[in-house]
PDB file of N, CA and C in Angstrom:
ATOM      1  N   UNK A   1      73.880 -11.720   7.628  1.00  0.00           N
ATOM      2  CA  UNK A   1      75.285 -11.721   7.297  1.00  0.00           C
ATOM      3  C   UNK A   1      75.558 -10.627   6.271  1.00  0.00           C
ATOM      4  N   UNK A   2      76.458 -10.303   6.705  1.00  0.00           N
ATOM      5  CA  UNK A   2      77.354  -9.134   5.488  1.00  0.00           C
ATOM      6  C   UNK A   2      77.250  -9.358   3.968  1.00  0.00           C
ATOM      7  N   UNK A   3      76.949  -8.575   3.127  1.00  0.00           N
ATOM      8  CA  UNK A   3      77.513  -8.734   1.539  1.00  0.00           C
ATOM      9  C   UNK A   3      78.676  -7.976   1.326  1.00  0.00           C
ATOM     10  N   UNK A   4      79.913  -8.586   1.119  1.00  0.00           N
ATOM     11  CA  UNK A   4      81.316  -8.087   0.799  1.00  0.00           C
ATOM     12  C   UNK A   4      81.131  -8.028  -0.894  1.00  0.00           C
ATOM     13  N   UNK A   5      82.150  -7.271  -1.202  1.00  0.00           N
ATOM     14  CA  UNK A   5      82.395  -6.954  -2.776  1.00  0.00           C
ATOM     15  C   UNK A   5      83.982  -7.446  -2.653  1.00  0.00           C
ATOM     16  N   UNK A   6      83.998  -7.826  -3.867  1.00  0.00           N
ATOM     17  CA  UNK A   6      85.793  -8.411  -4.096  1.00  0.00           C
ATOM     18  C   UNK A   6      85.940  -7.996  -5.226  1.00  0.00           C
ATOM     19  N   UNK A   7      87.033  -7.623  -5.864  1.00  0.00           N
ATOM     20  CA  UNK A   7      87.906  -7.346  -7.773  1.00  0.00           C
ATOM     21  C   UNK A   7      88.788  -8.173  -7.621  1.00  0.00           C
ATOM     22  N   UNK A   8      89.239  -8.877  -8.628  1.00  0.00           N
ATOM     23  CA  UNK A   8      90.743  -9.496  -8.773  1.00  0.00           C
ATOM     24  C   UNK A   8      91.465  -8.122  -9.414  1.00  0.00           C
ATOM     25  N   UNK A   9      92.760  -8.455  -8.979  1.00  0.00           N
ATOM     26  CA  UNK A   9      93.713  -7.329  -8.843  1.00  0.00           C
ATOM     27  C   UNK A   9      94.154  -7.554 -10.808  1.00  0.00           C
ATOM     28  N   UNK A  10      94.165  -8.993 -11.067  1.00  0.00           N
ATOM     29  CA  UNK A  10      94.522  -9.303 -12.543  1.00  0.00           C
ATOM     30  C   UNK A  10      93.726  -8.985 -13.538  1.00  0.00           C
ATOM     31  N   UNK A  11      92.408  -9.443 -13.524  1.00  0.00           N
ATOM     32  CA  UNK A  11      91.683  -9.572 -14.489  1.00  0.00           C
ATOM     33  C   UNK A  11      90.632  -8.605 -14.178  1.00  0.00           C
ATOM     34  N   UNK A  12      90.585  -7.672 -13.010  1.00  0.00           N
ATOM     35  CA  UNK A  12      89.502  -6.941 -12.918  1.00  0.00           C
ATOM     36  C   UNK A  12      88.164  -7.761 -12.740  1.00  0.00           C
ATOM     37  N   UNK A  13      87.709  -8.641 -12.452  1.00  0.00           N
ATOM     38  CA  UNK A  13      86.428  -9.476 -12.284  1.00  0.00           C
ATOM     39  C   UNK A  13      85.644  -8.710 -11.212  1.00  0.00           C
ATOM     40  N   UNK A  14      84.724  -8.281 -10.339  1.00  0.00           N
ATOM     41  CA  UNK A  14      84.486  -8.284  -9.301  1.00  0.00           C
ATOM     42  C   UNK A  14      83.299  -9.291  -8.473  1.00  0.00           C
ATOM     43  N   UNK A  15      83.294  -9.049  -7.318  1.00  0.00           N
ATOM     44  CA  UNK A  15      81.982 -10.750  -7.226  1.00  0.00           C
ATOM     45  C   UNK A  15      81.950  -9.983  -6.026  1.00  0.00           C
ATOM     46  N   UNK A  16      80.035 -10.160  -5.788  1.00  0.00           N
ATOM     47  CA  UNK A  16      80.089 -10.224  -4.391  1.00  0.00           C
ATOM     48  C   UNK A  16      80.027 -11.693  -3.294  1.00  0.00           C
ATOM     49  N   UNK A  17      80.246 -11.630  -2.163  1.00  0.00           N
ATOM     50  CA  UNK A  17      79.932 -12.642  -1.411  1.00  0.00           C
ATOM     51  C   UNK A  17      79.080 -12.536  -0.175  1.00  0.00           C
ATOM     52  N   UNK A  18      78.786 -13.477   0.446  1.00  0.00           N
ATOM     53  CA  UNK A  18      77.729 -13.039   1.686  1.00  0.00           C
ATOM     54  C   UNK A  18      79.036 -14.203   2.495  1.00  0.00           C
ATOM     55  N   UNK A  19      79.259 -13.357   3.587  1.00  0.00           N
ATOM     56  CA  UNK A  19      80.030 -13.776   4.478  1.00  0.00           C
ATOM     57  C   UNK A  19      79.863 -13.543   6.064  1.00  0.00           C
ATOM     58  N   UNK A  20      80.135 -14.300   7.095  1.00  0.00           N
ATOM     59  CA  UNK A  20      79.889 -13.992   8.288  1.00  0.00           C
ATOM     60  C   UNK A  20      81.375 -13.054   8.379  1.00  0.00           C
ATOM     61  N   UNK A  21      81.340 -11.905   9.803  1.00  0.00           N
ATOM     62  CA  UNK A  21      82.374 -10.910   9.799  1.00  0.00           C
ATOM     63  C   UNK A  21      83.382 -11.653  10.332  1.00  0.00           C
ATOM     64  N   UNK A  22      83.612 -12.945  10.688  1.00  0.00           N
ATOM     65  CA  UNK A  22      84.480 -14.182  11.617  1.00  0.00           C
ATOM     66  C   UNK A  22      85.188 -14.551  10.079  1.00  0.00           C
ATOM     67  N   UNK A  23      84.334 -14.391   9.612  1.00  0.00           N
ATOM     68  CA  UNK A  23      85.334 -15.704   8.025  1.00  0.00           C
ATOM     69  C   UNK A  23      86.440 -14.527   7.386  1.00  0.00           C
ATOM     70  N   UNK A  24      87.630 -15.941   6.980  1.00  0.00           N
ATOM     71  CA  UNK A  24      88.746 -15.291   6.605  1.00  0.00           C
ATOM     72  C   UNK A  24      88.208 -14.529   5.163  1.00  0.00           C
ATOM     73  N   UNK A  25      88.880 -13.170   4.642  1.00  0.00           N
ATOM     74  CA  UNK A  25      88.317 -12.923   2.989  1.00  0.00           C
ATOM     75  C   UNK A  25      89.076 -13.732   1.824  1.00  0.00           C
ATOM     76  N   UNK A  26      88.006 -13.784   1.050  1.00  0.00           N
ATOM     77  CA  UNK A  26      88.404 -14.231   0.161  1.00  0.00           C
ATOM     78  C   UNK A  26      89.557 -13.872  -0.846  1.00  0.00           C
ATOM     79  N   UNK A  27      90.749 -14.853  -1.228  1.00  0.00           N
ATOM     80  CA  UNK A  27      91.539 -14.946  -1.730  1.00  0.00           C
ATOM     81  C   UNK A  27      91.786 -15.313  -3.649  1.00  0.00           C
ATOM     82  N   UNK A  28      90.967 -16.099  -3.783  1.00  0.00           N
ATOM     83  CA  UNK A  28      90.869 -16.662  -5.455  1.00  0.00           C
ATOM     84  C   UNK A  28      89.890 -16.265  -6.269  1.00  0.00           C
ATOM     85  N   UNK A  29      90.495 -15.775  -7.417  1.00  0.00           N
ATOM     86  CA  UNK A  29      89.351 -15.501  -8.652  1.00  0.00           C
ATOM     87  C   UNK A  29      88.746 -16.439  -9.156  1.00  0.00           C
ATOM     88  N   UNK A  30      87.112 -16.468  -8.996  1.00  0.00           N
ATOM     89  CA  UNK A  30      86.522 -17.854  -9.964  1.00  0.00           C
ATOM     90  C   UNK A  30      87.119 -17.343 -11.090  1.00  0.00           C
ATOM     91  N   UNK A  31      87.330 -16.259 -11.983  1.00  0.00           N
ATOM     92  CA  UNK A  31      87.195 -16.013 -13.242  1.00  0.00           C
ATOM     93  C   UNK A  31      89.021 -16.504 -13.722  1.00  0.00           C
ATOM     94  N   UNK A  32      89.672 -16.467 -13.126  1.00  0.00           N
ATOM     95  CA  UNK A  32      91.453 -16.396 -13.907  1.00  0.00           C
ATOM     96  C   UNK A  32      91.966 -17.515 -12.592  1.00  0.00           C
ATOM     97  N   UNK A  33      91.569 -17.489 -11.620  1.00  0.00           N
ATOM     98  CA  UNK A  33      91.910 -18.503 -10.270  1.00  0.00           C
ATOM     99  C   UNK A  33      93.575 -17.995 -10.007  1.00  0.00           C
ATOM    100  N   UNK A  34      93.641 -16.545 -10.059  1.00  0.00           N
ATOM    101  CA  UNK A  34      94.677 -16.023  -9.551  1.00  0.00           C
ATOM    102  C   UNK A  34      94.470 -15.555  -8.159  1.00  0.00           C
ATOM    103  N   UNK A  35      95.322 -15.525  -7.168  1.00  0.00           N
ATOM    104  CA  UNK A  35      94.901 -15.430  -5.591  1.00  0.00           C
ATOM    105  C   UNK A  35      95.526 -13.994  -5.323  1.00  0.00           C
ATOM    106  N   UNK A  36      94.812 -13.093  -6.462  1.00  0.00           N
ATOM    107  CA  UNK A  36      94.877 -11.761  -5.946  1.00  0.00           C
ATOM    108  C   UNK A  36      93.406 -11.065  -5.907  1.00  0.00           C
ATOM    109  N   UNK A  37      92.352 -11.399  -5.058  1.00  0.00           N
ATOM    110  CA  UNK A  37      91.260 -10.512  -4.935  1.00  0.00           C
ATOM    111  C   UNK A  37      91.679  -9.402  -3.615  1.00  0.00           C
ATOM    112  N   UNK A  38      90.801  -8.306  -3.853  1.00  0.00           N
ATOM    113  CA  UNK A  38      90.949  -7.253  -2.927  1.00  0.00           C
ATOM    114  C   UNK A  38      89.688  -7.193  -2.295  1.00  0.00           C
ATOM    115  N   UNK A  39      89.601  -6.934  -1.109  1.00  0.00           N
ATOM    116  CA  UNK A  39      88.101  -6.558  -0.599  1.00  0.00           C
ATOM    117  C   UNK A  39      87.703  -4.938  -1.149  1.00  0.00           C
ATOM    118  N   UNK A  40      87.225  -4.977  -1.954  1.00  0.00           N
ATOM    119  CA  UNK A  40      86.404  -3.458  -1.972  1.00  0.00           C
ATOM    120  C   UNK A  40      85.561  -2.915  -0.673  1.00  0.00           C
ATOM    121  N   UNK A  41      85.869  -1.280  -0.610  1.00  0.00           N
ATOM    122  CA  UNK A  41      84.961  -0.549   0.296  1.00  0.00           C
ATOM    123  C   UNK A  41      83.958  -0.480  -0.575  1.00  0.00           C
ATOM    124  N   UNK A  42      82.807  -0.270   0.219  1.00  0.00           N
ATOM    125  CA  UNK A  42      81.403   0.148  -0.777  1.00  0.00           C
ATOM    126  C   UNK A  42      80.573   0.701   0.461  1.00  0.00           C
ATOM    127  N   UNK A  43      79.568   1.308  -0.278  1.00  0.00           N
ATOM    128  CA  UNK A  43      78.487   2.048   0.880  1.00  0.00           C
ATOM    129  C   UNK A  43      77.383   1.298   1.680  1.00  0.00           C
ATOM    130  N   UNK A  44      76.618   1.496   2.744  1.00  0.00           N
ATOM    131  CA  UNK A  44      75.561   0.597   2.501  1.00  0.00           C
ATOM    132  C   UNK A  44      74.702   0.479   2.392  1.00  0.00           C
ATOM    133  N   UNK A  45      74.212  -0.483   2.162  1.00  0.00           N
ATOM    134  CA  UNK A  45      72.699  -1.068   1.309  1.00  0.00           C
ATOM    135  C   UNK A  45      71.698  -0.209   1.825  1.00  0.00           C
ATOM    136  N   UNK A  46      71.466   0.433   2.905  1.00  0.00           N
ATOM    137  CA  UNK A  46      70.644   0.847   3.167  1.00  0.00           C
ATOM    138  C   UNK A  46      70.752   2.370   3.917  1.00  0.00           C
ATOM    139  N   UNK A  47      69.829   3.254   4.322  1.00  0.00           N
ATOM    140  CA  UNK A  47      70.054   4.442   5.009  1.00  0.00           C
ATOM    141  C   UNK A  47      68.460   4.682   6.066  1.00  0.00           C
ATOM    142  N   UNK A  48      69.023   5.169   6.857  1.00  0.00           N
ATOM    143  CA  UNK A  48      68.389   5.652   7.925  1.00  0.00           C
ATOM    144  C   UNK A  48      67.881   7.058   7.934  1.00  0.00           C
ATOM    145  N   UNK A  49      66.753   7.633   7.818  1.00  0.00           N
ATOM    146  CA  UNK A  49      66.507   9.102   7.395  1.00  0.00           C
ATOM    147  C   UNK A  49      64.652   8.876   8.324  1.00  0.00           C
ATOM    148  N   UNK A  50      64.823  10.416   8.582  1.00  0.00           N
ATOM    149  CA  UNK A  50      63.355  10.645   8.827  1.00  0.00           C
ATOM    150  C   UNK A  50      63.130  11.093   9.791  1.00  0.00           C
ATOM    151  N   UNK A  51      62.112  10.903  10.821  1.00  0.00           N
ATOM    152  CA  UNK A  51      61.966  11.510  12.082  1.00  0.00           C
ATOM    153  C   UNK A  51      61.970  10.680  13.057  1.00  0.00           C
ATOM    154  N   UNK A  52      62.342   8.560  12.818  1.00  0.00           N
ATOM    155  CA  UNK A  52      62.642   8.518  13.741  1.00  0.00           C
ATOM    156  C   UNK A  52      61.461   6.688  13.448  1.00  0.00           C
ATOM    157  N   UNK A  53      61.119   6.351  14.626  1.00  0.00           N
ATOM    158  CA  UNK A  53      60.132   5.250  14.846  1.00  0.00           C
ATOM    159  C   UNK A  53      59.680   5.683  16.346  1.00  0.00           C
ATOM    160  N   UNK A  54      58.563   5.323  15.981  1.00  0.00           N
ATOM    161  CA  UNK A  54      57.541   4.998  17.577  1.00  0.00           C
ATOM    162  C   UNK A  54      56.943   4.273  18.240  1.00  0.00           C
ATOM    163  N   UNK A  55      56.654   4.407  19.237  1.00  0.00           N
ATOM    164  CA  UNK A  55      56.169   3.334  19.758  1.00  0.00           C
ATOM    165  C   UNK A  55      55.049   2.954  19.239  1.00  0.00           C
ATOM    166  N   UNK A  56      53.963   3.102  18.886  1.00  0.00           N
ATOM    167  CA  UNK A  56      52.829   2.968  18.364  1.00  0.00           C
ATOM    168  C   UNK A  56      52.628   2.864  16.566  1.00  0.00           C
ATOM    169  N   UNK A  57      54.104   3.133  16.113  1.00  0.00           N
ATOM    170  CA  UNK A  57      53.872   2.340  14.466  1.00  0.00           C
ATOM    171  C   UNK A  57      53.655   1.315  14.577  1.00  0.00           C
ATOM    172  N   UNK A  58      53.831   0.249  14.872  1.00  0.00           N
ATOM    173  CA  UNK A  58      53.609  -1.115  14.658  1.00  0.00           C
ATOM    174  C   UNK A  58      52.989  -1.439  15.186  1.00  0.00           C
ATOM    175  N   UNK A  59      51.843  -0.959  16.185  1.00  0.00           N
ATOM    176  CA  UNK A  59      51.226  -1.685  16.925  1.00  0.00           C
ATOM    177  C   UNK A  59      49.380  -2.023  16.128  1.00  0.00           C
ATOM    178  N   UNK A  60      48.807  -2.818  16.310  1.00  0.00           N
ATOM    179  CA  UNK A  60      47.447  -3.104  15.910  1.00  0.00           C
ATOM    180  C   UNK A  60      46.226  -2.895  16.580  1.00  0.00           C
ATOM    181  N   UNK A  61      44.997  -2.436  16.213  1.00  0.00           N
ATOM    182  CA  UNK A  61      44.321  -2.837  17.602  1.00  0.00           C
ATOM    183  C   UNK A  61      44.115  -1.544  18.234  1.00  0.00           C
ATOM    184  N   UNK A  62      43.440  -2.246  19.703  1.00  0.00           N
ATOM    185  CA  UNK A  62      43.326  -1.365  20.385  1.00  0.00           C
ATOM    186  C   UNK A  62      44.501  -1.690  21.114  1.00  0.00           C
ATOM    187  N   UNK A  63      45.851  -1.700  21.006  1.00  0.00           N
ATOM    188  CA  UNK A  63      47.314  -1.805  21.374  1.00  0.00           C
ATOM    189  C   UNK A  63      47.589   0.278  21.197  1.00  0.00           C
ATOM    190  N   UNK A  64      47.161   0.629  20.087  1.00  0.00           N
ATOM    191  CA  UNK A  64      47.539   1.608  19.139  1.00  0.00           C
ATOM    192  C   UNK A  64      46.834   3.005  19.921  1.00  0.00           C
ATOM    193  N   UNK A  65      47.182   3.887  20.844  1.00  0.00           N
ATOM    194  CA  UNK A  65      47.146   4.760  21.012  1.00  0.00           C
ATOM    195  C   UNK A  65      46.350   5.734  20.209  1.00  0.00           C
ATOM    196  N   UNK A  66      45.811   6.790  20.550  1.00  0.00           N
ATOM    197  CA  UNK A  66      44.899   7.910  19.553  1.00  0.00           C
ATOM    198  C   UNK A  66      45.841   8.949  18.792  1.00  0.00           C
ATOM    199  N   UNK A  67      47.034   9.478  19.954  1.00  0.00           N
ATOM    200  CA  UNK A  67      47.469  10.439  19.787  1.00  0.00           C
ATOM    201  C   UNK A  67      49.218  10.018  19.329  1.00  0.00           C
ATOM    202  N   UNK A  68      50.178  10.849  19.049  1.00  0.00           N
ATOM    203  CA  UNK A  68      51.562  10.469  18.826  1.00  0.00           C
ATOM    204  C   UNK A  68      51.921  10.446  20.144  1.00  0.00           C
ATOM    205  N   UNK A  69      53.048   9.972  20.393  1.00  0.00           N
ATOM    206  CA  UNK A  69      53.909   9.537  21.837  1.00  0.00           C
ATOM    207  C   UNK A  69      54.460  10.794  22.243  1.00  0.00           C
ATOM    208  N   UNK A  70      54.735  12.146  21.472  1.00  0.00           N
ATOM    209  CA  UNK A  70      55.377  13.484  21.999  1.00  0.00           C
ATOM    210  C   UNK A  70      54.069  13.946  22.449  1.00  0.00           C
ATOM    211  N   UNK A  71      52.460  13.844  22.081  1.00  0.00           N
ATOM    212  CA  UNK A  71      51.425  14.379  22.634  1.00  0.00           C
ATOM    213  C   UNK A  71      51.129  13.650  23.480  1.00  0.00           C
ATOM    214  N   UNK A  72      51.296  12.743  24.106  1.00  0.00           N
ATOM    215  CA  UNK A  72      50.997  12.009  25.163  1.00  0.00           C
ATOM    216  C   UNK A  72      51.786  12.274  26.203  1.00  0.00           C
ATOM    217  N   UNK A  73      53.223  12.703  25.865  1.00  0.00           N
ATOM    218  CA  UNK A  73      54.091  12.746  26.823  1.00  0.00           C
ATOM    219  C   UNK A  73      54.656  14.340  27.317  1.00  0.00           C
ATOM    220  N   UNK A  74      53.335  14.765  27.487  1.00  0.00           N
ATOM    221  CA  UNK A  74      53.580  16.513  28.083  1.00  0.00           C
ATOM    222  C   UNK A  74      54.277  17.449  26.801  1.00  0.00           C
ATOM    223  N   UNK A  75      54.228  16.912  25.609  1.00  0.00           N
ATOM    224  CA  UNK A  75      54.532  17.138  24.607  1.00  0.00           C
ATOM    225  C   UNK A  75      56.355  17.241  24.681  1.00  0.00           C
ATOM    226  N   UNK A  76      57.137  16.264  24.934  1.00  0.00           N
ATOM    227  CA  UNK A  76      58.301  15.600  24.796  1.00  0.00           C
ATOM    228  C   UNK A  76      58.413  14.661  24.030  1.00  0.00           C
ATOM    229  N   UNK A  77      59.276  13.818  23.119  1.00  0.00           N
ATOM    230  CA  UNK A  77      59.373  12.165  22.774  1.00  0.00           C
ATOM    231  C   UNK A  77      59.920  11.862  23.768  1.00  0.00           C
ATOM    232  N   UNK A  78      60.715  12.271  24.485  1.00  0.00           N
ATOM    233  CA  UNK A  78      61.107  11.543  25.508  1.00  0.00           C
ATOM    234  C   UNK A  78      60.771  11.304  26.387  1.00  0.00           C
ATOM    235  N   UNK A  79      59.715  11.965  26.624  1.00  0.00           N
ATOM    236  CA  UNK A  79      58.429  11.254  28.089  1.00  0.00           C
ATOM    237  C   UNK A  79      58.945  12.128  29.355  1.00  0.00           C
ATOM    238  N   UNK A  80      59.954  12.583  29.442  1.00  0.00           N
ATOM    239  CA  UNK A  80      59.931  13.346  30.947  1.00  0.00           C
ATOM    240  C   UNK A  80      60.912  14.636  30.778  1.00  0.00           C
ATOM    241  N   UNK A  81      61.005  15.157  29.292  1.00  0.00           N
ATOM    242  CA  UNK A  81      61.560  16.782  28.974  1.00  0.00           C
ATOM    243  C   UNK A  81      62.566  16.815  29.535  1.00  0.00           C
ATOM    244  N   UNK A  82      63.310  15.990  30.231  1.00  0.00           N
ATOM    245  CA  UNK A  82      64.822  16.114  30.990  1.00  0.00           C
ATOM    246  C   UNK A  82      65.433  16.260  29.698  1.00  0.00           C
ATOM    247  N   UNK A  83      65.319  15.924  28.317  1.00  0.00           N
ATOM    248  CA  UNK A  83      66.405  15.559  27.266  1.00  0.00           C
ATOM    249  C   UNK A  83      66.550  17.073  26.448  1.00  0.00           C
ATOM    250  N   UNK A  84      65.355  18.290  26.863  1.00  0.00           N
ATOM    251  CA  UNK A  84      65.189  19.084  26.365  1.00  0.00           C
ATOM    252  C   UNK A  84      65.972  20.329  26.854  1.00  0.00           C
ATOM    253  N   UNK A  85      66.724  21.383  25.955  1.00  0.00           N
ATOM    254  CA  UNK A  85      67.518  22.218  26.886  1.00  0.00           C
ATOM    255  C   UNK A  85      66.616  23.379  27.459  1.00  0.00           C
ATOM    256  N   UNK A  86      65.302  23.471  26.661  1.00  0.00           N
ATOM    257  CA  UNK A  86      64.065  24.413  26.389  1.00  0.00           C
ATOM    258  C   UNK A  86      63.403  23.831  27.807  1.00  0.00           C
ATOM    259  N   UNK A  87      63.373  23.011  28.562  1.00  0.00           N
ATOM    260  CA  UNK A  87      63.080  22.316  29.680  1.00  0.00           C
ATOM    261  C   UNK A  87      64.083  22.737  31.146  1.00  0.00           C
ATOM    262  N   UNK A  88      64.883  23.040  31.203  1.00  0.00           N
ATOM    263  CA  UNK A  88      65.907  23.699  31.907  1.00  0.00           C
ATOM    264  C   UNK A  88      66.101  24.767  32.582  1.00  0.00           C
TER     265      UNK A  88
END
């Protein structure tokens, strides 16, 4: 479930909440119990960066391949160079 951020518009308080994206937002300040909170925008918690995941990170064992999945695959990640314009 989501973590929302809220401010009251009066007293400046802010709070977060964990809410499903179905539930109405919240309306009342615990801090003054005036029914002016705002939903704040905020960024999120997390970011996506790097070169990606493979098939063979997670695997254990002899599950786990020798080589990376672009050297296995005629040297593509995508396994059949159709995705490549250098392939064309």
């Amino acid at each position: 479930m989501p973590i929302y951020e809220y401010q009251c518009e009066d007293c400046g308080h802010k709070l977060e909440a964990i809410q499903k994206m179905s539930d109405d937002p919240l309306q009342d300040c615990p801090e003054c119990d005036a029914a002016t909170l705002k939903k704040l925008v905020s960024a999120a918690g997390f970011r996506l960066k790097g070169n990606g995941w493979y098939e063979t990170d997670f695997k254990s064992g002899s599950k786990k391949s020798g080589g990376d999945s672009s050297a296995s695959a005629g040297g593509h990640a995508c396994g059949s160079g159709g995705c490549c314009p250098a392939t064309k």
